[in-house]
C-alpha atoms as a PDB file:
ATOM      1  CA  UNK A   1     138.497 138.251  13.176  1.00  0.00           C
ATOM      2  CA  UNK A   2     135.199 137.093  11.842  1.00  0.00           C
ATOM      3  CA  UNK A   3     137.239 136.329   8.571  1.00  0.00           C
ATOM      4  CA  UNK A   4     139.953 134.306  10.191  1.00  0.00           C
ATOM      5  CA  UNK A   5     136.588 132.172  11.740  1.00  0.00           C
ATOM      6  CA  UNK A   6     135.061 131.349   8.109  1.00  0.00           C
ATOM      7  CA  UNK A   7     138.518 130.246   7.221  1.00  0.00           C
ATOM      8  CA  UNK A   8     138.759 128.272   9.578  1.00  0.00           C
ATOM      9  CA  UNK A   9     135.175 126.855   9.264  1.00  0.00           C
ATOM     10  CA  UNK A  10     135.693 126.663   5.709  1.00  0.00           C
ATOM     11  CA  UNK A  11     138.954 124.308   6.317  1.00  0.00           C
ATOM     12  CA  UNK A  12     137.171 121.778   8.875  1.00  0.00           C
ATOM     13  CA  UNK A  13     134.002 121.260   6.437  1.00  0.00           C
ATOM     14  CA  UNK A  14     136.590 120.862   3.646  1.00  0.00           C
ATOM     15  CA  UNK A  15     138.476 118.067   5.743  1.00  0.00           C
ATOM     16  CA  UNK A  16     135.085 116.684   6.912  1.00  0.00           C
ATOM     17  CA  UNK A  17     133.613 116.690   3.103  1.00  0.00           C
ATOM     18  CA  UNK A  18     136.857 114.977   2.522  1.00  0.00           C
ATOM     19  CA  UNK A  19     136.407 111.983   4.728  1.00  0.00           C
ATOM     20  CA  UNK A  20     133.024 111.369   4.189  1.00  0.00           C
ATOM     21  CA  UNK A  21     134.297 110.961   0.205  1.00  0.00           C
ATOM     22  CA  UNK A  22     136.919 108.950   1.248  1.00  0.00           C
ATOM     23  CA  UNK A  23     134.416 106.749   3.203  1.00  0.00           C
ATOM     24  CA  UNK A  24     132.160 106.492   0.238  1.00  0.00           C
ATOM     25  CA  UNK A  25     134.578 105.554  -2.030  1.00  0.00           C
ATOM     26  CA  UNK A  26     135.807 102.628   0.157  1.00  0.00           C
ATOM     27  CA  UNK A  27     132.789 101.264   0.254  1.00  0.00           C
ATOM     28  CA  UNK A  28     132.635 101.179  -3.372  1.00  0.00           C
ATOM     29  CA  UNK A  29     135.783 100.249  -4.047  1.00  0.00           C
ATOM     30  CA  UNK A  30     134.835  97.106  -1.600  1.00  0.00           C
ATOM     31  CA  UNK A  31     131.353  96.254  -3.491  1.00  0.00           C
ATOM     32  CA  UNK A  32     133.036  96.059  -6.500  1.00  0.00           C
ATOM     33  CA  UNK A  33     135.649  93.515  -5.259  1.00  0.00           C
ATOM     34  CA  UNK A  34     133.291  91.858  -3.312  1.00  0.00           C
ATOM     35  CA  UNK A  35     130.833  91.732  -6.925  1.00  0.00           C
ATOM     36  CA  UNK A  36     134.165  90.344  -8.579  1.00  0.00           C
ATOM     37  CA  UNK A  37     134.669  87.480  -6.471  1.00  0.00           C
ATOM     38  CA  UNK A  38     131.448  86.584  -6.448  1.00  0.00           C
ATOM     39  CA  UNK A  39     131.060  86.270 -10.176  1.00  0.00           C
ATOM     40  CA  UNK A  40     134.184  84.720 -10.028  1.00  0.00           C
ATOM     41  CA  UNK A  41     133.403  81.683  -7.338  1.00  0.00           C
ATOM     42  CA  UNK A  42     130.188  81.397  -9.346  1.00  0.00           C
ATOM     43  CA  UNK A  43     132.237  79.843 -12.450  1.00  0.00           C
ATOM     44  CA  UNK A  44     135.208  78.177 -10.189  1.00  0.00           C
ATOM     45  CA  UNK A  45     132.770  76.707  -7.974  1.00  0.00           C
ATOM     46  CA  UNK A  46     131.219  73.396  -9.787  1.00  0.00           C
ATOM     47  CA  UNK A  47     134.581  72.398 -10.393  1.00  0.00           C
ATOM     48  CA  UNK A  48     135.933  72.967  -6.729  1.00  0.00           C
ATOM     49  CA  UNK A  49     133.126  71.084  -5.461  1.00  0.00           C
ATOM     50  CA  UNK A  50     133.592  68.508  -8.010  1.00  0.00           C
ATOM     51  CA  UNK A  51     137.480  67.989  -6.907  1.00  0.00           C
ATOM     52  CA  UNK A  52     136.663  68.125  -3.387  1.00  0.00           C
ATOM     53  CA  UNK A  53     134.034  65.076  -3.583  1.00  0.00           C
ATOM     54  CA  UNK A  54     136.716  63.122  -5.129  1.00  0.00           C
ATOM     55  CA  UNK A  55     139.098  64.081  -2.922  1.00  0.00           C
ATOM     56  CA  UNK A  56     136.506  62.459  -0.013  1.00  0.00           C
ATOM     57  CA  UNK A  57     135.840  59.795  -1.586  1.00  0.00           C
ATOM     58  CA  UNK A  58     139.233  58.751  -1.640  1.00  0.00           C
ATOM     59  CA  UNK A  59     139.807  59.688   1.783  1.00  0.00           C
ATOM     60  CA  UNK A  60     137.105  57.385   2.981  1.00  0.00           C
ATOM     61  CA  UNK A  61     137.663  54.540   1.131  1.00  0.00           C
ATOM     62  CA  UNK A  62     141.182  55.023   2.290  1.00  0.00           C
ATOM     63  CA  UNK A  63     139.570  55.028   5.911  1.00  0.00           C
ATOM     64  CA  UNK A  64     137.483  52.351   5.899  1.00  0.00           C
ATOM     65  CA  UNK A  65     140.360  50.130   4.927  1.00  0.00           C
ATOM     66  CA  UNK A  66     142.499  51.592   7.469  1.00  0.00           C
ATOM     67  CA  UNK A  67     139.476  50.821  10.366  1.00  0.00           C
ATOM     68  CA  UNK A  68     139.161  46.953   9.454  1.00  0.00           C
ATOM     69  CA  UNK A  69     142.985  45.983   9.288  1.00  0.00           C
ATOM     70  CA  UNK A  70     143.357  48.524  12.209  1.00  0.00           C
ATOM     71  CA  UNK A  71     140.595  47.203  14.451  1.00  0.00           C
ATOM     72  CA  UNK A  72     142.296  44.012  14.887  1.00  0.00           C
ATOM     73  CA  UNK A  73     145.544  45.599  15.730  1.00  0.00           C
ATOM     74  CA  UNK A  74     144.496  47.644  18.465  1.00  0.00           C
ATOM     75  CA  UNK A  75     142.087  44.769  19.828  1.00  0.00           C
ATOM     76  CA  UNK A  76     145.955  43.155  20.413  1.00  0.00           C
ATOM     77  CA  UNK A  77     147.719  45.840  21.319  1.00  0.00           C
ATOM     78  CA  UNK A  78     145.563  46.986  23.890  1.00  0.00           C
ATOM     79  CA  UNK A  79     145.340  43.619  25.102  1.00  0.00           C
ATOM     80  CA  UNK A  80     149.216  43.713  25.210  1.00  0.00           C
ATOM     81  CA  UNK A  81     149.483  46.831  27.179  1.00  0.00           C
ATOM     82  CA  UNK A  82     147.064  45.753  29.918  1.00  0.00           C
ATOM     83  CA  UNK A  83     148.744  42.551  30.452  1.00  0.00           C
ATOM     84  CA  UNK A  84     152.144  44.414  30.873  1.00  0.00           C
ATOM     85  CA  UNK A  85     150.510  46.822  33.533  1.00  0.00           C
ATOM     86  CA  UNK A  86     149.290  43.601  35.424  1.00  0.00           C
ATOM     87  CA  UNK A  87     152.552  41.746  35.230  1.00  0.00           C
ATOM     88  CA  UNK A  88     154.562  45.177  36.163  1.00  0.00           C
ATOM     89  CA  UNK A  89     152.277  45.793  39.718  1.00  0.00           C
ATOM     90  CA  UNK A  90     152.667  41.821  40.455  1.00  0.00           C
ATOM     91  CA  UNK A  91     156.276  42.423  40.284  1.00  0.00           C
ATOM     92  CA  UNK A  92     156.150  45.761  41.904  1.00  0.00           C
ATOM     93  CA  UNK A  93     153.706  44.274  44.486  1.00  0.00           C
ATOM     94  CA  UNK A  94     156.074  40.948  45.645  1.00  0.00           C
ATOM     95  CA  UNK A  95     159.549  43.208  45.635  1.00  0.00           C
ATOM     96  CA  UNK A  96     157.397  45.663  48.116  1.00  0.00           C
ATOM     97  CA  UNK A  97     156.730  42.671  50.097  1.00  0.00           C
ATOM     98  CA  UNK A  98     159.814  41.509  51.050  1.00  0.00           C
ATOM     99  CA  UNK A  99     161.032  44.940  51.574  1.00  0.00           C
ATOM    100  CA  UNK A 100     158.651  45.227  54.545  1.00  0.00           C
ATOM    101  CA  UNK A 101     159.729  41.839  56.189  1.00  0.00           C
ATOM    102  CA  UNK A 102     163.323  43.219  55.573  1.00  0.00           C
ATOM    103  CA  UNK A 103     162.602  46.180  57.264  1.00  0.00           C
ATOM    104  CA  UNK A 104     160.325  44.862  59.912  1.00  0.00           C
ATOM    105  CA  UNK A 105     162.904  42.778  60.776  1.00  0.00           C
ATOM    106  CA  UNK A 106     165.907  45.186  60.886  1.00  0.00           C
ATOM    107  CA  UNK A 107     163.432  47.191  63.114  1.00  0.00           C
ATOM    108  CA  UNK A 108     163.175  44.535  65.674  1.00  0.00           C
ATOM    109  CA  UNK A 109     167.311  43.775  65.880  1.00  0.00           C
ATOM    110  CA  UNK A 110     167.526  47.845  66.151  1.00  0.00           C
ATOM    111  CA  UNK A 111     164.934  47.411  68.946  1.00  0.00           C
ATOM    112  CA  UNK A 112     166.748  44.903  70.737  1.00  0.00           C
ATOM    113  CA  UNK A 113     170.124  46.189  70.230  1.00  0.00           C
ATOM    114  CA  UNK A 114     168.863  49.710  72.121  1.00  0.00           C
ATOM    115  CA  UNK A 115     167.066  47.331  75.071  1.00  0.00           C
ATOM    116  CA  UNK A 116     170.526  45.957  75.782  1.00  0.00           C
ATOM    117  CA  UNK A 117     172.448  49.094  75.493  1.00  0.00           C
ATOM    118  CA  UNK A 118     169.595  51.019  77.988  1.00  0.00           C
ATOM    119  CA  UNK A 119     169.904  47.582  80.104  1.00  0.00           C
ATOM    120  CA  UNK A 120     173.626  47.945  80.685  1.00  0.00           C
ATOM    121  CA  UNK A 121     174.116  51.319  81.040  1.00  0.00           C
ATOM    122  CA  UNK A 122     171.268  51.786  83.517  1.00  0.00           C
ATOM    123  CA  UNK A 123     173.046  48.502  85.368  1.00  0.00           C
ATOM    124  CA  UNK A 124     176.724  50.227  85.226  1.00  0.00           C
ATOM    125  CA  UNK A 125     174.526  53.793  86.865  1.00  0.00           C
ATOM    126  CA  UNK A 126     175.564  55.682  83.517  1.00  0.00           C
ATOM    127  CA  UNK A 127     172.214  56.404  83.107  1.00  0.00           C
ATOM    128  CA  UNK A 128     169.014  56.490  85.098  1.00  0.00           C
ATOM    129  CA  UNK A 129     165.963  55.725  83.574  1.00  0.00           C
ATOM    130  CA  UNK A 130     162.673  57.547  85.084  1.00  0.00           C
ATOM    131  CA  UNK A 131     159.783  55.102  85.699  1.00  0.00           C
ATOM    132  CA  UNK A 132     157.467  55.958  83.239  1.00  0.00           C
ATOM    133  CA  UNK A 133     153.771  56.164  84.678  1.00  0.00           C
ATOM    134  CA  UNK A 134     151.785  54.114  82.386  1.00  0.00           C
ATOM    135  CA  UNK A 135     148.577  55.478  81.214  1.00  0.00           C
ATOM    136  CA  UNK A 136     145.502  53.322  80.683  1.00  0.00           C
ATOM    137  CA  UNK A 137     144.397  52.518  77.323  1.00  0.00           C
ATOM    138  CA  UNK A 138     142.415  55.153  76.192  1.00  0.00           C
ATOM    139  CA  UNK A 139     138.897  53.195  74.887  1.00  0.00           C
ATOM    140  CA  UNK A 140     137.541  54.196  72.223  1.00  0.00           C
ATOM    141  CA  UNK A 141     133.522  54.258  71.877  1.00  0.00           C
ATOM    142  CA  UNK A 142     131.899  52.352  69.074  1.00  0.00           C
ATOM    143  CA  UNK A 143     130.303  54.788  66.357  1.00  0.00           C
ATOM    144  CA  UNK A 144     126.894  55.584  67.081  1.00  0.00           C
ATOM    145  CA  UNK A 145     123.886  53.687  66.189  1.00  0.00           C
ATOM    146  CA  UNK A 146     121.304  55.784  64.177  1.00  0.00           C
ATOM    147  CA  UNK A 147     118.216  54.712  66.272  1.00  0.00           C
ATOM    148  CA  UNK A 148     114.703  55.186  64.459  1.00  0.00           C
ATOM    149  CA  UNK A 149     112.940  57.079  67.370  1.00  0.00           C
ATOM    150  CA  UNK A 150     115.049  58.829  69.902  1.00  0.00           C
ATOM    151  CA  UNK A 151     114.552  57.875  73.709  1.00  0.00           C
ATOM    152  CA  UNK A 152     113.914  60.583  76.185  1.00  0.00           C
ATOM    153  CA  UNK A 153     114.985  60.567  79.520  1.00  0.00           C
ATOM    154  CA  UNK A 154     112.215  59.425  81.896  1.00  0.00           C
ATOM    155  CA  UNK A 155     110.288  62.158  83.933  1.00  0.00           C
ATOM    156  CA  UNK A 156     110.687  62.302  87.552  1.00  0.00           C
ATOM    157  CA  UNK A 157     107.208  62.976  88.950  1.00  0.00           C
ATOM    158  CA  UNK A 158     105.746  66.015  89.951  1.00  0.00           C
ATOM    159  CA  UNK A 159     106.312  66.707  93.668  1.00  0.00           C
ATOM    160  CA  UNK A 160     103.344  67.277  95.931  1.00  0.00           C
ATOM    161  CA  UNK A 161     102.182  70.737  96.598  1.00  0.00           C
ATOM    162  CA  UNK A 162     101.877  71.842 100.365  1.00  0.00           C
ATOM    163  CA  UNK A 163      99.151  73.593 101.194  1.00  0.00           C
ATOM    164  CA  UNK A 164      99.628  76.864 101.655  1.00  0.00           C
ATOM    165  CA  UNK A 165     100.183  78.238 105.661  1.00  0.00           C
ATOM    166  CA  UNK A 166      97.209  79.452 107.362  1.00  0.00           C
ATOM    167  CA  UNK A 167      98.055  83.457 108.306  1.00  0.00           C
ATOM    168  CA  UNK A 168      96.163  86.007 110.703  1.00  0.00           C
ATOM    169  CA  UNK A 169      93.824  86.999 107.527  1.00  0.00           C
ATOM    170  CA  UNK A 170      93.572  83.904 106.066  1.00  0.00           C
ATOM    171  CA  UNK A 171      92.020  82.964 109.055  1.00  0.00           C
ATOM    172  CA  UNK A 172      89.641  86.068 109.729  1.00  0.00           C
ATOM    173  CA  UNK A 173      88.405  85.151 106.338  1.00  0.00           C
ATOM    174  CA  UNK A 174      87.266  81.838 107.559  1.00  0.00           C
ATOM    175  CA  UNK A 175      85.661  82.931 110.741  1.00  0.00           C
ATOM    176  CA  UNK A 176      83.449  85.643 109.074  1.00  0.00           C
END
């Protein structure tokens, strides 16, 4: 039994010896690409900095161009567009307009039309319309006022105390 065990210990510190190895040489493996690279962008690098800085150059002179002729461009187009938003609601605004009267006005023949027909049929007894008991107009109060000091209700005055009933010891008291 006890050899079985040491076999089986054996085994896991074999496996475990294993990885840590396999750790160790990854890490070396990656320090020596990582040394590569460096030396390597150590030699490539004043000549991709070089051709970048050219490359910017040329971008910005490109740029600045593009800003001066472009600055009067947008000046008109955005000009452009904000007149065409003002003369589209004018036109939206006088079309809505007339709409309304249109419609105020077909409201008022529809109005009429229905007094008539409510007229003669309650003349002819088709219909009987109940008298409608008319409510008065509800007021409304004003907002209120924010006053600087709030008033207090006056104070009624104090009333007058009696004087107190004369009793059976009330008056021994006296005569004594």
């Amino acid at each position: 039994m006890s050899n079985k065990k040491s076999n089986v210990s054996d085994k896991a510190s074999e496996i475990a010896k294993n990885i840590w190895l396999a750790g160790v040489g990854a890490y070396g493996k990656a320090a020596d690409e990582a040394h590569e690279r460096i030396e390597k962008a150590g030699i490539e690098t004043p000549k991709l900095f070089l051709d970048l800085v050219k490359a910017g150059t040329a971008l910005e002179e490109g740029a600045r161009e593009g800003l001066k002729s472009g600055r009067l461009a947008s000046k008109s187009s955005v000009e452009e567009r904000i007149n065409k938003v003002r003369e589209n609601f004018n036109f939206q605004r006088s079309g809505r307009d007339d709409e309304i009267a249109e419609l105020r006005d077909k409201v008022d023949l529809i109005s009429k039309k229905l007094d008539l027909l409510a007229t003669a049929l309650t003349e002819s007894g088709a219909i009987s319309v109940p008298k409608r008991a008319t409510k008065a107009p509800v007021k409304r109060k004003a907002p209120a006022k924010k006053a600087a000091k709030a008033k207090a209700a006056p104070r009624k005055p104090a009333a007058k105390k009696k004087p107190a009933a004369k009793t059976k010891s009330s008056v021994r008291k006296t005569k004594a």
